[in-house]
PDB file of N, CA and C in Angstrom:
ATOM      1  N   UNK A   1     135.604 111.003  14.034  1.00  0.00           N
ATOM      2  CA  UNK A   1     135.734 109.633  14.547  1.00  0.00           C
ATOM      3  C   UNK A   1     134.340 109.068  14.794  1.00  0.00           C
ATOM      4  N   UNK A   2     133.933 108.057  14.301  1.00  0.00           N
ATOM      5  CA  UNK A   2     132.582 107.360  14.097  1.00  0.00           C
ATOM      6  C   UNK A   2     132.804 106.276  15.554  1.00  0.00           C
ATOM      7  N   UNK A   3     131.685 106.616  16.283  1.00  0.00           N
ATOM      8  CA  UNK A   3     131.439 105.849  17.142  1.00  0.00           C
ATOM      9  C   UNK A   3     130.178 105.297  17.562  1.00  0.00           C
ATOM     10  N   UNK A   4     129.690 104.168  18.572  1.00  0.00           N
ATOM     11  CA  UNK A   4     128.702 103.593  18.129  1.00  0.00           C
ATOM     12  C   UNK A   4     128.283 103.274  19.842  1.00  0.00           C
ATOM     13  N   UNK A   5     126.937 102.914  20.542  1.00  0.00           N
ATOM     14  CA  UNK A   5     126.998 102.636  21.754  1.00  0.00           C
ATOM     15  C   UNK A   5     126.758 100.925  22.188  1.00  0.00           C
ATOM     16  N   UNK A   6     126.929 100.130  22.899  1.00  0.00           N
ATOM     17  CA  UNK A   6     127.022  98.994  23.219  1.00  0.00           C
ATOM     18  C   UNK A   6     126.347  98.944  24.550  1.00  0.00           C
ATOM     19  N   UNK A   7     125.300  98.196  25.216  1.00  0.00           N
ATOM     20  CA  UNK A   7     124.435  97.755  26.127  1.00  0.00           C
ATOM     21  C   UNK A   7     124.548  96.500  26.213  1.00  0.00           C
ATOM     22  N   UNK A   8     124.923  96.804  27.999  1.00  0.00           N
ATOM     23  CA  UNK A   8     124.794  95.366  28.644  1.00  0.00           C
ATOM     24  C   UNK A   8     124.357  95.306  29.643  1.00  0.00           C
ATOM     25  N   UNK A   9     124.143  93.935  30.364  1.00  0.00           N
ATOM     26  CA  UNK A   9     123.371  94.021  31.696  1.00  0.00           C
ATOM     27  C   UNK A   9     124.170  92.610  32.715  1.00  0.00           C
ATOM     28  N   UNK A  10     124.244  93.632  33.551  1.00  0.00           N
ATOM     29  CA  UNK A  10     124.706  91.716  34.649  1.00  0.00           C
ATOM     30  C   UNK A  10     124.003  91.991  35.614  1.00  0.00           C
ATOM     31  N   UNK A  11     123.983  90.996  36.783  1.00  0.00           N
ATOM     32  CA  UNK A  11     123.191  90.661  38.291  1.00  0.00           C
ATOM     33  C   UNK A  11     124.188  90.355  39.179  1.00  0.00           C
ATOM     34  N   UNK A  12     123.417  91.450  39.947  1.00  0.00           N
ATOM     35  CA  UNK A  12     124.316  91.273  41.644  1.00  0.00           C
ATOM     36  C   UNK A  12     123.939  90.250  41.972  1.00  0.00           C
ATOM     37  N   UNK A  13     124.445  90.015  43.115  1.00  0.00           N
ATOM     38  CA  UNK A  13     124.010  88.490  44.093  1.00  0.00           C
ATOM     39  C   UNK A  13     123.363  89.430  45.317  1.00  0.00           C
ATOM     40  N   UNK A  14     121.574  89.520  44.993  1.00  0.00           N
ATOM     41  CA  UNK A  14     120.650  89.678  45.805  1.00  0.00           C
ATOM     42  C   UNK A  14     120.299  90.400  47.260  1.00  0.00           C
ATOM     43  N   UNK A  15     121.638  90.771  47.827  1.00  0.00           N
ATOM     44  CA  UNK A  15     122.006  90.822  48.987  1.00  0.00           C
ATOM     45  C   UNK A  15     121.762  92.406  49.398  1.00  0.00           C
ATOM     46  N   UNK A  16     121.567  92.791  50.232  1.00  0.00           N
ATOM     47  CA  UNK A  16     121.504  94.402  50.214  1.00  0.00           C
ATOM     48  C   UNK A  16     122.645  95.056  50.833  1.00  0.00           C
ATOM     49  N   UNK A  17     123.074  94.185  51.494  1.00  0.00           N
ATOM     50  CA  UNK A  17     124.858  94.786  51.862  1.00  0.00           C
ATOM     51  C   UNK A  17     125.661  94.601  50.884  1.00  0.00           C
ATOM     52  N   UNK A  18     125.924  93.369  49.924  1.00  0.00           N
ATOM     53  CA  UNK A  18     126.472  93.600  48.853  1.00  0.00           C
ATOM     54  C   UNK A  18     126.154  94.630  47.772  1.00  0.00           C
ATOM     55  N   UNK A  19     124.806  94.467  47.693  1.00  0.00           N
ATOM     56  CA  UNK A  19     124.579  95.998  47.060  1.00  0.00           C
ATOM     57  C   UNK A  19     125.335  97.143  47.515  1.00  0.00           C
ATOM     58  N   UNK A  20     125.027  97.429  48.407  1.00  0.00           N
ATOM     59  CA  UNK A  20     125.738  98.852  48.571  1.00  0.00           C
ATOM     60  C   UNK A  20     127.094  98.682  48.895  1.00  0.00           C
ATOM     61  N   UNK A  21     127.974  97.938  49.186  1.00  0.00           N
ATOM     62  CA  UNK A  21     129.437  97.594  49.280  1.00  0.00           C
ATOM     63  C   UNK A  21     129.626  98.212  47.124  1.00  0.00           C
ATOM     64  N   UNK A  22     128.841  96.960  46.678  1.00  0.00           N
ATOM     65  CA  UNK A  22     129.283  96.836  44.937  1.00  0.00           C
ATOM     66  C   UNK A  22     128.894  98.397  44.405  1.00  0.00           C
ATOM     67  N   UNK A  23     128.316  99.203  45.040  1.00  0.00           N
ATOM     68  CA  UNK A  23     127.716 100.720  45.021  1.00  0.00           C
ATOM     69  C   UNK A  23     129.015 101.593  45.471  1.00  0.00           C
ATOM     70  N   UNK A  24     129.774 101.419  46.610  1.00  0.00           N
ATOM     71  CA  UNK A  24     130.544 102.163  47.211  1.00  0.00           C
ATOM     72  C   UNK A  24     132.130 101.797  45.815  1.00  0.00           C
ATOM     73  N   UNK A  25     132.169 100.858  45.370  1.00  0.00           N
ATOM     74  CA  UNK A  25     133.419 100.568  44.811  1.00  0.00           C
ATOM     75  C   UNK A  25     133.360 101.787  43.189  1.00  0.00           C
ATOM     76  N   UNK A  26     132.043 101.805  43.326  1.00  0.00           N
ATOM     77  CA  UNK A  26     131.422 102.576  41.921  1.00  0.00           C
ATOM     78  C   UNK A  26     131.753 104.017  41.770  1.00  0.00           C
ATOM     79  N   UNK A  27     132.079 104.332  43.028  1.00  0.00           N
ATOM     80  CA  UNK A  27     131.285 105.914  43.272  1.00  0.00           C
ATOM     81  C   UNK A  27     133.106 106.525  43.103  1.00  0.00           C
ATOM     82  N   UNK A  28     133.416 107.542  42.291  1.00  0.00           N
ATOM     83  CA  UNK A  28     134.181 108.634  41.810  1.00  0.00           C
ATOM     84  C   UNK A  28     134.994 108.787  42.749  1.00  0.00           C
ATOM     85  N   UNK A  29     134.814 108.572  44.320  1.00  0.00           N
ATOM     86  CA  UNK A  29     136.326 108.396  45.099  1.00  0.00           C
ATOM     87  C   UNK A  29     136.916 106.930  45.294  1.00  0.00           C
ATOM     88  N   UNK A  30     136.064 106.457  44.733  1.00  0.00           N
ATOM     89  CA  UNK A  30     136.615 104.712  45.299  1.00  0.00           C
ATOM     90  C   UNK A  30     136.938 104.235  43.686  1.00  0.00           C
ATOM     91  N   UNK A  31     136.738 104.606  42.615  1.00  0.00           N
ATOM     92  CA  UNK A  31     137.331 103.792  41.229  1.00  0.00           C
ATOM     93  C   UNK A  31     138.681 103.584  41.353  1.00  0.00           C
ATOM     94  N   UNK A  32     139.280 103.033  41.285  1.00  0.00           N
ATOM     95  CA  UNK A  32     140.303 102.200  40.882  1.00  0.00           C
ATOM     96  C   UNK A  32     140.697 103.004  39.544  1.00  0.00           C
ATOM     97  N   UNK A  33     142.163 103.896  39.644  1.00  0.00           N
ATOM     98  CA  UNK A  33     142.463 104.606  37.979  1.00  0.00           C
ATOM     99  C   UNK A  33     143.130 103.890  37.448  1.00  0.00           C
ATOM    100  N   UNK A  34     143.514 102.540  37.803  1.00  0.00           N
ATOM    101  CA  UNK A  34     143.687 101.547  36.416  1.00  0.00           C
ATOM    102  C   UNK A  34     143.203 100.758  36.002  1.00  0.00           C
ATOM    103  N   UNK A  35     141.709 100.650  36.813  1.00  0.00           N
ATOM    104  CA  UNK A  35     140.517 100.099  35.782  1.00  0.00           C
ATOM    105  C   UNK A  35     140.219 101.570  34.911  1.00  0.00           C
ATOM    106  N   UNK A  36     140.058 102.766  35.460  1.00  0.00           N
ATOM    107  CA  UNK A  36     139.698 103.673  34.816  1.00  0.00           C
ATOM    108  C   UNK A  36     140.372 103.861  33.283  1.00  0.00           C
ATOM    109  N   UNK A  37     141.837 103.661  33.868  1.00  0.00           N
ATOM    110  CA  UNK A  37     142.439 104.088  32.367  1.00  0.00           C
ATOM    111  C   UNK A  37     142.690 102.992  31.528  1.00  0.00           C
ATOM    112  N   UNK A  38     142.531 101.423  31.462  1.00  0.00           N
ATOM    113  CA  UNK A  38     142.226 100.449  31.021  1.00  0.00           C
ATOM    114  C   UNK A  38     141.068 100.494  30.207  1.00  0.00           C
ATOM    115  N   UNK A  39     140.114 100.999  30.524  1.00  0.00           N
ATOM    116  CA  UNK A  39     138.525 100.909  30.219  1.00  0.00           C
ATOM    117  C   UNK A  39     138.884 102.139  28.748  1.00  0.00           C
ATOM    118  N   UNK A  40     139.830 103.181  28.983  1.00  0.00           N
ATOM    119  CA  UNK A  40     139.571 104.103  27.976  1.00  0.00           C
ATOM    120  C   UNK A  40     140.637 103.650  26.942  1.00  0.00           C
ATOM    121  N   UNK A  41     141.416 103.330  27.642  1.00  0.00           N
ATOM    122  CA  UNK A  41     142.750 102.480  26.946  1.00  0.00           C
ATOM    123  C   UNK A  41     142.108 101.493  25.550  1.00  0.00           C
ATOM    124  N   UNK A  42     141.398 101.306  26.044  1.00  0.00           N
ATOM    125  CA  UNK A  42     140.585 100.037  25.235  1.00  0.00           C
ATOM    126  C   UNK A  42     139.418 100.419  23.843  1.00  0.00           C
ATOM    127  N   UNK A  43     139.179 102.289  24.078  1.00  0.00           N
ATOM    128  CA  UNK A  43     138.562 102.447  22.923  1.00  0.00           C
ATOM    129  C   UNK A  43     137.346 102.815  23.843  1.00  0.00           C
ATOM    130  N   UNK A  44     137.085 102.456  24.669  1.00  0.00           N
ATOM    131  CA  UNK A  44     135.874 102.785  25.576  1.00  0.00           C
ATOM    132  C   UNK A  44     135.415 104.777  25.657  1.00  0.00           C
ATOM    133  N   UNK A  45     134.784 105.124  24.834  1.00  0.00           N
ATOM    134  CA  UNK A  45     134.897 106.674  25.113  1.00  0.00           C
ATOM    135  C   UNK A  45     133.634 107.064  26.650  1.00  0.00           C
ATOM    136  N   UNK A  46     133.055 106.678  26.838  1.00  0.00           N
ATOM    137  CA  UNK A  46     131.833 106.870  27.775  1.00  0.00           C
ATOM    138  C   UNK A  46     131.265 105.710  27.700  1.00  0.00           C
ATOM    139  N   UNK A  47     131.079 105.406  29.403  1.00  0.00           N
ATOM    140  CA  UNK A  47     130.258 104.615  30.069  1.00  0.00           C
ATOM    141  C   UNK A  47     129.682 104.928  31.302  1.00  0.00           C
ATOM    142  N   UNK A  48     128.652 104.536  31.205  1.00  0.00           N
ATOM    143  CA  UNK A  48     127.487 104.570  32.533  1.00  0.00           C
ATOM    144  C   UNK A  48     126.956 103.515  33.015  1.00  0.00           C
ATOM    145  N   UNK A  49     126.914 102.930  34.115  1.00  0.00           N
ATOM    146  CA  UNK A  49     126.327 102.003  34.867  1.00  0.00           C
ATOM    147  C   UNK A  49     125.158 102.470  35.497  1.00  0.00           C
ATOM    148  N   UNK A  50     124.189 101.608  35.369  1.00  0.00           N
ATOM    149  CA  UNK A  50     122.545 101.941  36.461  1.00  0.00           C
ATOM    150  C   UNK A  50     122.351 100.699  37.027  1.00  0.00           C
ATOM    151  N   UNK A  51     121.606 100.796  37.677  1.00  0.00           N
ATOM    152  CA  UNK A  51     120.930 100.033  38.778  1.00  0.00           C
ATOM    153  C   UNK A  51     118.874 100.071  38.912  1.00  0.00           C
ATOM    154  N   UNK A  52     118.907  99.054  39.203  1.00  0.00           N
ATOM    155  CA  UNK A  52     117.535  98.455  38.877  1.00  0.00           C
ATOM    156  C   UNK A  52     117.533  97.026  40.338  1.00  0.00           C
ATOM    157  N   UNK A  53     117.356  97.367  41.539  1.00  0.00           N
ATOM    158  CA  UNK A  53     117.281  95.988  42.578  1.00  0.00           C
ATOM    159  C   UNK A  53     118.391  95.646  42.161  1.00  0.00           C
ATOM    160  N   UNK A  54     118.924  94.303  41.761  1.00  0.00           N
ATOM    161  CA  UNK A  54     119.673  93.886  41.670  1.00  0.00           C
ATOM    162  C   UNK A  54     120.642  93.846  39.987  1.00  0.00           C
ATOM    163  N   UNK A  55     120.023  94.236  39.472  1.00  0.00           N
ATOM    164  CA  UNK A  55     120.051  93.921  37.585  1.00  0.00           C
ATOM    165  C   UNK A  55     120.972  95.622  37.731  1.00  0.00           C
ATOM    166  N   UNK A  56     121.855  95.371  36.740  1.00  0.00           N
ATOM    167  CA  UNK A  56     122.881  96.934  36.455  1.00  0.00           C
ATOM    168  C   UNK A  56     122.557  96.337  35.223  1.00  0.00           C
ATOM    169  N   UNK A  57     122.832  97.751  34.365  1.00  0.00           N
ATOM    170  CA  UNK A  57     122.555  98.080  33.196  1.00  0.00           C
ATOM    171  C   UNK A  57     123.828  98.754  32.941  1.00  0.00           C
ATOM    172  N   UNK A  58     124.642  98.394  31.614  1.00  0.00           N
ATOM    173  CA  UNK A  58     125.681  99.490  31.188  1.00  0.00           C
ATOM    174  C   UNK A  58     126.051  99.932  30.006  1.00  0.00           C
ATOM    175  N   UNK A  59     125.839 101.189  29.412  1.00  0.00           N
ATOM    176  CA  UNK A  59     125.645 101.740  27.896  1.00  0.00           C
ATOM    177  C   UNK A  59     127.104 102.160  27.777  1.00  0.00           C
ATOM    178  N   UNK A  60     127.833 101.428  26.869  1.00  0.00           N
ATOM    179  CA  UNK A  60     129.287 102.665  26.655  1.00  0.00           C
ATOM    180  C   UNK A  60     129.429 102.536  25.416  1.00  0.00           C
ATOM    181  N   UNK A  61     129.729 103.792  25.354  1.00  0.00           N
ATOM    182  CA  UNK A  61     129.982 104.978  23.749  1.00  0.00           C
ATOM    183  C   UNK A  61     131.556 104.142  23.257  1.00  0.00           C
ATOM    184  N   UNK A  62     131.583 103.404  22.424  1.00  0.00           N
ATOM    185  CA  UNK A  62     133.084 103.233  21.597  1.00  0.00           C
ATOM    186  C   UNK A  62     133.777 103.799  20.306  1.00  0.00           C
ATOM    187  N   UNK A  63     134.866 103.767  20.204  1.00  0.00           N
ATOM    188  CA  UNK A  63     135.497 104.254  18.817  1.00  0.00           C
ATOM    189  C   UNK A  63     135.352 103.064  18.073  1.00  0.00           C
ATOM    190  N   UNK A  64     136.092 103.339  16.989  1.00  0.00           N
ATOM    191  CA  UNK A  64     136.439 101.886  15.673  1.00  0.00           C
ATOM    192  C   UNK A  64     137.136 101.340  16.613  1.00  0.00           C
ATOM    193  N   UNK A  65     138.430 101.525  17.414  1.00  0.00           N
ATOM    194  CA  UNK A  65     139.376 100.754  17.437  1.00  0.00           C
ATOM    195  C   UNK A  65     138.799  99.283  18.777  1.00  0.00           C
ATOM    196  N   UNK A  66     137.824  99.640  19.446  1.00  0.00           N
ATOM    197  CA  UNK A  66     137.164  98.793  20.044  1.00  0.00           C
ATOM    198  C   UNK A  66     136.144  97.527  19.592  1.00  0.00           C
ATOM    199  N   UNK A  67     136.912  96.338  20.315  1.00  0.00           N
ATOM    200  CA  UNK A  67     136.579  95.083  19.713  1.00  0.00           C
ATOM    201  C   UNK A  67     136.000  94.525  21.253  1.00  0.00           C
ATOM    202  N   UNK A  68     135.397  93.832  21.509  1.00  0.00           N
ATOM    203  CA  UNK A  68     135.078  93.129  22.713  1.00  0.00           C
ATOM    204  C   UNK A  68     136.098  91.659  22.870  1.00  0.00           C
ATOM    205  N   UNK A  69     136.709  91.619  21.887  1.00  0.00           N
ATOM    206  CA  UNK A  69     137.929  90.268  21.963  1.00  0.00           C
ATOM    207  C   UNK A  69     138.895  91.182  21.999  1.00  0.00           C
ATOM    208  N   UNK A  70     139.432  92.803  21.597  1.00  0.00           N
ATOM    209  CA  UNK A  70     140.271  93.495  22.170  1.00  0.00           C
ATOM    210  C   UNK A  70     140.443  93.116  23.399  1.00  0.00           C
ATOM    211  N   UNK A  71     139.223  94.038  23.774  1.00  0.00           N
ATOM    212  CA  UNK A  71     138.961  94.244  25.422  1.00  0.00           C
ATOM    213  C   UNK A  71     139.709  92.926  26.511  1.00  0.00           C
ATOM    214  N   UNK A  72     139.187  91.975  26.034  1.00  0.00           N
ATOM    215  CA  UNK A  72     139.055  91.032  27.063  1.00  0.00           C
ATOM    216  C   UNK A  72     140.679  90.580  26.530  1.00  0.00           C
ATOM    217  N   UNK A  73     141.209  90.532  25.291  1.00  0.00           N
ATOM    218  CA  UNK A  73     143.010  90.378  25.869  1.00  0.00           C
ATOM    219  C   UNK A  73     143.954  91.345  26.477  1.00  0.00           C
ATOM    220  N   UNK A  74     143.155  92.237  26.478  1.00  0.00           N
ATOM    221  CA  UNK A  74     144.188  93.617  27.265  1.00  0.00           C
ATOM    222  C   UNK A  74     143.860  93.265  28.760  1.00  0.00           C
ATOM    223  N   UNK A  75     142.396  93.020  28.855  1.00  0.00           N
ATOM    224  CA  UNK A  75     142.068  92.684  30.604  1.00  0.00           C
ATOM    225  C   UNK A  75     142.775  91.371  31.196  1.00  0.00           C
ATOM    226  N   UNK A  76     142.941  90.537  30.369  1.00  0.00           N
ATOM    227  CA  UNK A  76     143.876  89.087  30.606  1.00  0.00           C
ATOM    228  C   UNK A  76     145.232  89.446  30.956  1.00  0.00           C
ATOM    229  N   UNK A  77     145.771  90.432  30.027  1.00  0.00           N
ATOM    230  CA  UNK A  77     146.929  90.789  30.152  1.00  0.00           C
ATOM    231  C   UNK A  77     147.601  91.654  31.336  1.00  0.00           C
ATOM    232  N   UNK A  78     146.346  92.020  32.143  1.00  0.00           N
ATOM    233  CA  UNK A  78     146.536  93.471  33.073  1.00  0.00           C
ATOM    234  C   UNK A  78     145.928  92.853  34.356  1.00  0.00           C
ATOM    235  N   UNK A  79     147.368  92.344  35.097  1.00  0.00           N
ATOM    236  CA  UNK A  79     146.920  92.200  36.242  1.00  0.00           C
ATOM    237  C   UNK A  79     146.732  92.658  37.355  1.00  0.00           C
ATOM    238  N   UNK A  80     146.060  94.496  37.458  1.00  0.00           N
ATOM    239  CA  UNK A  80     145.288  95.398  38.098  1.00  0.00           C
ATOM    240  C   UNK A  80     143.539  94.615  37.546  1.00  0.00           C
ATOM    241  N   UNK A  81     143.506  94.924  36.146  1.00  0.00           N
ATOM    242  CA  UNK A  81     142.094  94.434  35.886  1.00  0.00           C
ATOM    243  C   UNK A  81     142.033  92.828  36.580  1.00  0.00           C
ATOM    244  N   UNK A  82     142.663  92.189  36.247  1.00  0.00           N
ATOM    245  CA  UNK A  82     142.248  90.738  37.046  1.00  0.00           C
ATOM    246  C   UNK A  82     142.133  90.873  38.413  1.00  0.00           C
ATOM    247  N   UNK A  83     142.775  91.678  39.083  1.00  0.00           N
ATOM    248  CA  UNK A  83     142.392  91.548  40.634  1.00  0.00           C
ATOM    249  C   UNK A  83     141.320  92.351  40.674  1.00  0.00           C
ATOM    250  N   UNK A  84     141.001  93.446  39.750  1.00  0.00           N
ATOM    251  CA  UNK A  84     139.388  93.794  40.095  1.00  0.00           C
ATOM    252  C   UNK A  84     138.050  92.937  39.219  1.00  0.00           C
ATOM    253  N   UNK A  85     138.739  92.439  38.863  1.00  0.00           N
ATOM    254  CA  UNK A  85     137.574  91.360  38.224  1.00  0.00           C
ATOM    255  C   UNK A  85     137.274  90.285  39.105  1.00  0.00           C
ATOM    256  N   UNK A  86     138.301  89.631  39.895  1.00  0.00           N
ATOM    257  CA  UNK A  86     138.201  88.904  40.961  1.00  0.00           C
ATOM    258  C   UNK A  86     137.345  89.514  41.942  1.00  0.00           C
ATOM    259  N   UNK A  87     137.878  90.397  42.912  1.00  0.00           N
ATOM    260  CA  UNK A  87     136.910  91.464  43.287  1.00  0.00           C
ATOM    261  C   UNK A  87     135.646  91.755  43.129  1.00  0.00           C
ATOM    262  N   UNK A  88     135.170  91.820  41.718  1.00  0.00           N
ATOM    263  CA  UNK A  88     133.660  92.160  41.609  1.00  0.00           C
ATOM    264  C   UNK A  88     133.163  91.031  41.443  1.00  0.00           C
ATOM    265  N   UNK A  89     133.482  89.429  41.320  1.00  0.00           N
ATOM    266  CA  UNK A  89     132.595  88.466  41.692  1.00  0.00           C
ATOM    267  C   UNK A  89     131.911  87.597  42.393  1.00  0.00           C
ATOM    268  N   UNK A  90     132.734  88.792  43.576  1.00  0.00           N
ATOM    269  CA  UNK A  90     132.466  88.689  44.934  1.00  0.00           C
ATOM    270  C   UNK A  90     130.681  89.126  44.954  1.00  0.00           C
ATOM    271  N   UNK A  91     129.899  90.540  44.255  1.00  0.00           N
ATOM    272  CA  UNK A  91     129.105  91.027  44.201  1.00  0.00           C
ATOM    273  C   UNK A  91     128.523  90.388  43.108  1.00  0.00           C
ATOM    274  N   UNK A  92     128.847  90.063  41.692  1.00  0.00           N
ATOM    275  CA  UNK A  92     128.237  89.898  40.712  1.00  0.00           C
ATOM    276  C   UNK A  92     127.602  88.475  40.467  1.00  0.00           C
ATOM    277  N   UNK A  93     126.721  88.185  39.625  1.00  0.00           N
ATOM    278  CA  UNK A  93     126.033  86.984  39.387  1.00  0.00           C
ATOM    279  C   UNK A  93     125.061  86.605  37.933  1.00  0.00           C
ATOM    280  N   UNK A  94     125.925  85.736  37.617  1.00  0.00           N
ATOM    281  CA  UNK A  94     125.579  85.375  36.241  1.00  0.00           C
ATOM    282  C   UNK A  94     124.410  85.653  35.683  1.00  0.00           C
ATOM    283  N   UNK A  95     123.908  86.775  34.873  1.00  0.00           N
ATOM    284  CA  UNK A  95     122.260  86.992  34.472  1.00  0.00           C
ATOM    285  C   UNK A  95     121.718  85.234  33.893  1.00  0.00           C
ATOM    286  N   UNK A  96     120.606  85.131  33.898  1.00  0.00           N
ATOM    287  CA  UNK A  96     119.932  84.343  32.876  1.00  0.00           C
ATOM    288  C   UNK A  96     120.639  84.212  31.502  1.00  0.00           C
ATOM    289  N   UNK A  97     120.979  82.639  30.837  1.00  0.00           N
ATOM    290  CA  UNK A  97     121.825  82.777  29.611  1.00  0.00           C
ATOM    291  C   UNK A  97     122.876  82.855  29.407  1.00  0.00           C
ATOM    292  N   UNK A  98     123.808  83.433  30.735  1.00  0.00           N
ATOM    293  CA  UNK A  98     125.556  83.463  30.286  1.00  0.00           C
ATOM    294  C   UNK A  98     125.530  81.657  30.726  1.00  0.00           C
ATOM    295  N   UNK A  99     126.725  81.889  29.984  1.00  0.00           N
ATOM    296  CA  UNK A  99     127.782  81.006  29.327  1.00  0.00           C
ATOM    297  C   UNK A  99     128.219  80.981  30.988  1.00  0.00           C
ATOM    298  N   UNK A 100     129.299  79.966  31.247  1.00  0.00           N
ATOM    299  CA  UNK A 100     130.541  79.280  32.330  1.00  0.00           C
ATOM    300  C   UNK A 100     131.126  80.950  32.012  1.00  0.00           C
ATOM    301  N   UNK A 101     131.665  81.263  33.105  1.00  0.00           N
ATOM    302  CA  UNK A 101     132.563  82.664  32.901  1.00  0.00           C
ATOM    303  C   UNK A 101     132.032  84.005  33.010  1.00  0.00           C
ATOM    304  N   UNK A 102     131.151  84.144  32.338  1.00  0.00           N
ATOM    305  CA  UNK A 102     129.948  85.025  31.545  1.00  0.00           C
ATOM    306  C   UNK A 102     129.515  86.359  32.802  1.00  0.00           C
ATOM    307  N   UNK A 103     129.677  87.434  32.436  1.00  0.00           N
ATOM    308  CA  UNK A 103     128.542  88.183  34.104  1.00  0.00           C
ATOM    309  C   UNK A 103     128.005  89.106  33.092  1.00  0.00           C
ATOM    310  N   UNK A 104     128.743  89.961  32.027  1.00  0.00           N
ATOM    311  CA  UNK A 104     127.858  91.147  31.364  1.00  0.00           C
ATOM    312  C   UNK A 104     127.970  90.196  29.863  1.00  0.00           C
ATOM    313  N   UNK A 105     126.509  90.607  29.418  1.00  0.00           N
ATOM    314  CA  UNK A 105     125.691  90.052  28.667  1.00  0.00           C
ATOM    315  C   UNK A 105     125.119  91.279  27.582  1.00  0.00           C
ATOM    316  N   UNK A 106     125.791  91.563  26.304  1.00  0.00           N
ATOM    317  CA  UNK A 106     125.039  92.388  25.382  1.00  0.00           C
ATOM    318  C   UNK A 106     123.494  92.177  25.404  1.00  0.00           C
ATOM    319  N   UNK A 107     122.923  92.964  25.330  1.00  0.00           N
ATOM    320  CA  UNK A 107     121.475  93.318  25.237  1.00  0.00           C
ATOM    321  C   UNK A 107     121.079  93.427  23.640  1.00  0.00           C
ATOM    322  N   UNK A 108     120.245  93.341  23.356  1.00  0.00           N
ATOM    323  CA  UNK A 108     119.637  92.786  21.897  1.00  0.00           C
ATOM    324  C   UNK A 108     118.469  94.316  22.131  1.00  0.00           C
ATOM    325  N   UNK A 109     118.530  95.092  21.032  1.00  0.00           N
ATOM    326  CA  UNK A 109     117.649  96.494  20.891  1.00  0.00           C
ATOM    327  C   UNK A 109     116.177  95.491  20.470  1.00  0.00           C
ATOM    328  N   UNK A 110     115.309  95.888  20.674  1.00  0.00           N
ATOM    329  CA  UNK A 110     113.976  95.855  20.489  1.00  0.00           C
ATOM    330  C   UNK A 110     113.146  96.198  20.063  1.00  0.00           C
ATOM    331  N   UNK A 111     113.793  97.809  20.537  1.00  0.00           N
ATOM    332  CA  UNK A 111     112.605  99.236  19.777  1.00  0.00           C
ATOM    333  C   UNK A 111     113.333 100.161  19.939  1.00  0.00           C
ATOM    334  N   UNK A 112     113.379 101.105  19.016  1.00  0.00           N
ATOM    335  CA  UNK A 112     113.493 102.154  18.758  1.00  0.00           C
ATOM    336  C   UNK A 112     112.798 103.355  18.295  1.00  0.00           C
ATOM    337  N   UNK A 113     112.615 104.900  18.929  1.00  0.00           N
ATOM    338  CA  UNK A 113     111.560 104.997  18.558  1.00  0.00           C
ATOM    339  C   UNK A 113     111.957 105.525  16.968  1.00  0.00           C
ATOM    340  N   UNK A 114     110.741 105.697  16.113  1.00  0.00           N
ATOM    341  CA  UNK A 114     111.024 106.074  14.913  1.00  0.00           C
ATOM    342  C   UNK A 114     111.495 107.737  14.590  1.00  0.00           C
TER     343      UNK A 114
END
């Protein structure tokens, strides 16, 4: 099975209690297992989130069957994911460049090393 990785980046809203609130929702006893199984549901094989101040960074590993217009009609459709999407925009904040709607933003490669 041929798979490929995808990078993105969104912004918290600045705050250092929201930080660590949007930190605590992250952490392996607090996920939510039907964002969890949504996310794999979707073709998603591995993902990782980082942190940088306010800027998260997120690399996830996909199969073929993953489309990013998949994604986002299964999340429309799943109203567990909409109440945690609601939820995280409580913490999150539009990077530089999104669109009305917009919070994670594909990243454009640059360099690679040879």
């Amino acid at each position: 099975m041929a798979t490929r990785k995808l990078y993105y980046a969104c912004d918290l809203i600045d705050k250092p209690e929201l930080i660590q609130e949007y930190k605590r929702y992250h952490t392996k006893e607090n996920a939510w297992p039907e964002i969890t199984k949504s996310i794999k549901d979707s073709g998603i094989i591995d993902m990782e989130i980082y942190i940088l101040a306010n800027r998260l960074f997120m690399i996830m590993e996909v199969d073929e069957s993953y489309t990013p217009e998949r994604k986002q009609m299964m999340d429309a459709a799943n109203p567990k994911v909409q109440e945690w999407e609601k939820l995280m925009w409580q913490f999150q904040q539009a990077p530089p460049g999104a669109k009305e709607g917009e919070k994670w933003l594909e990243m454009e490669q640059i360099y690679k090393l040879p």
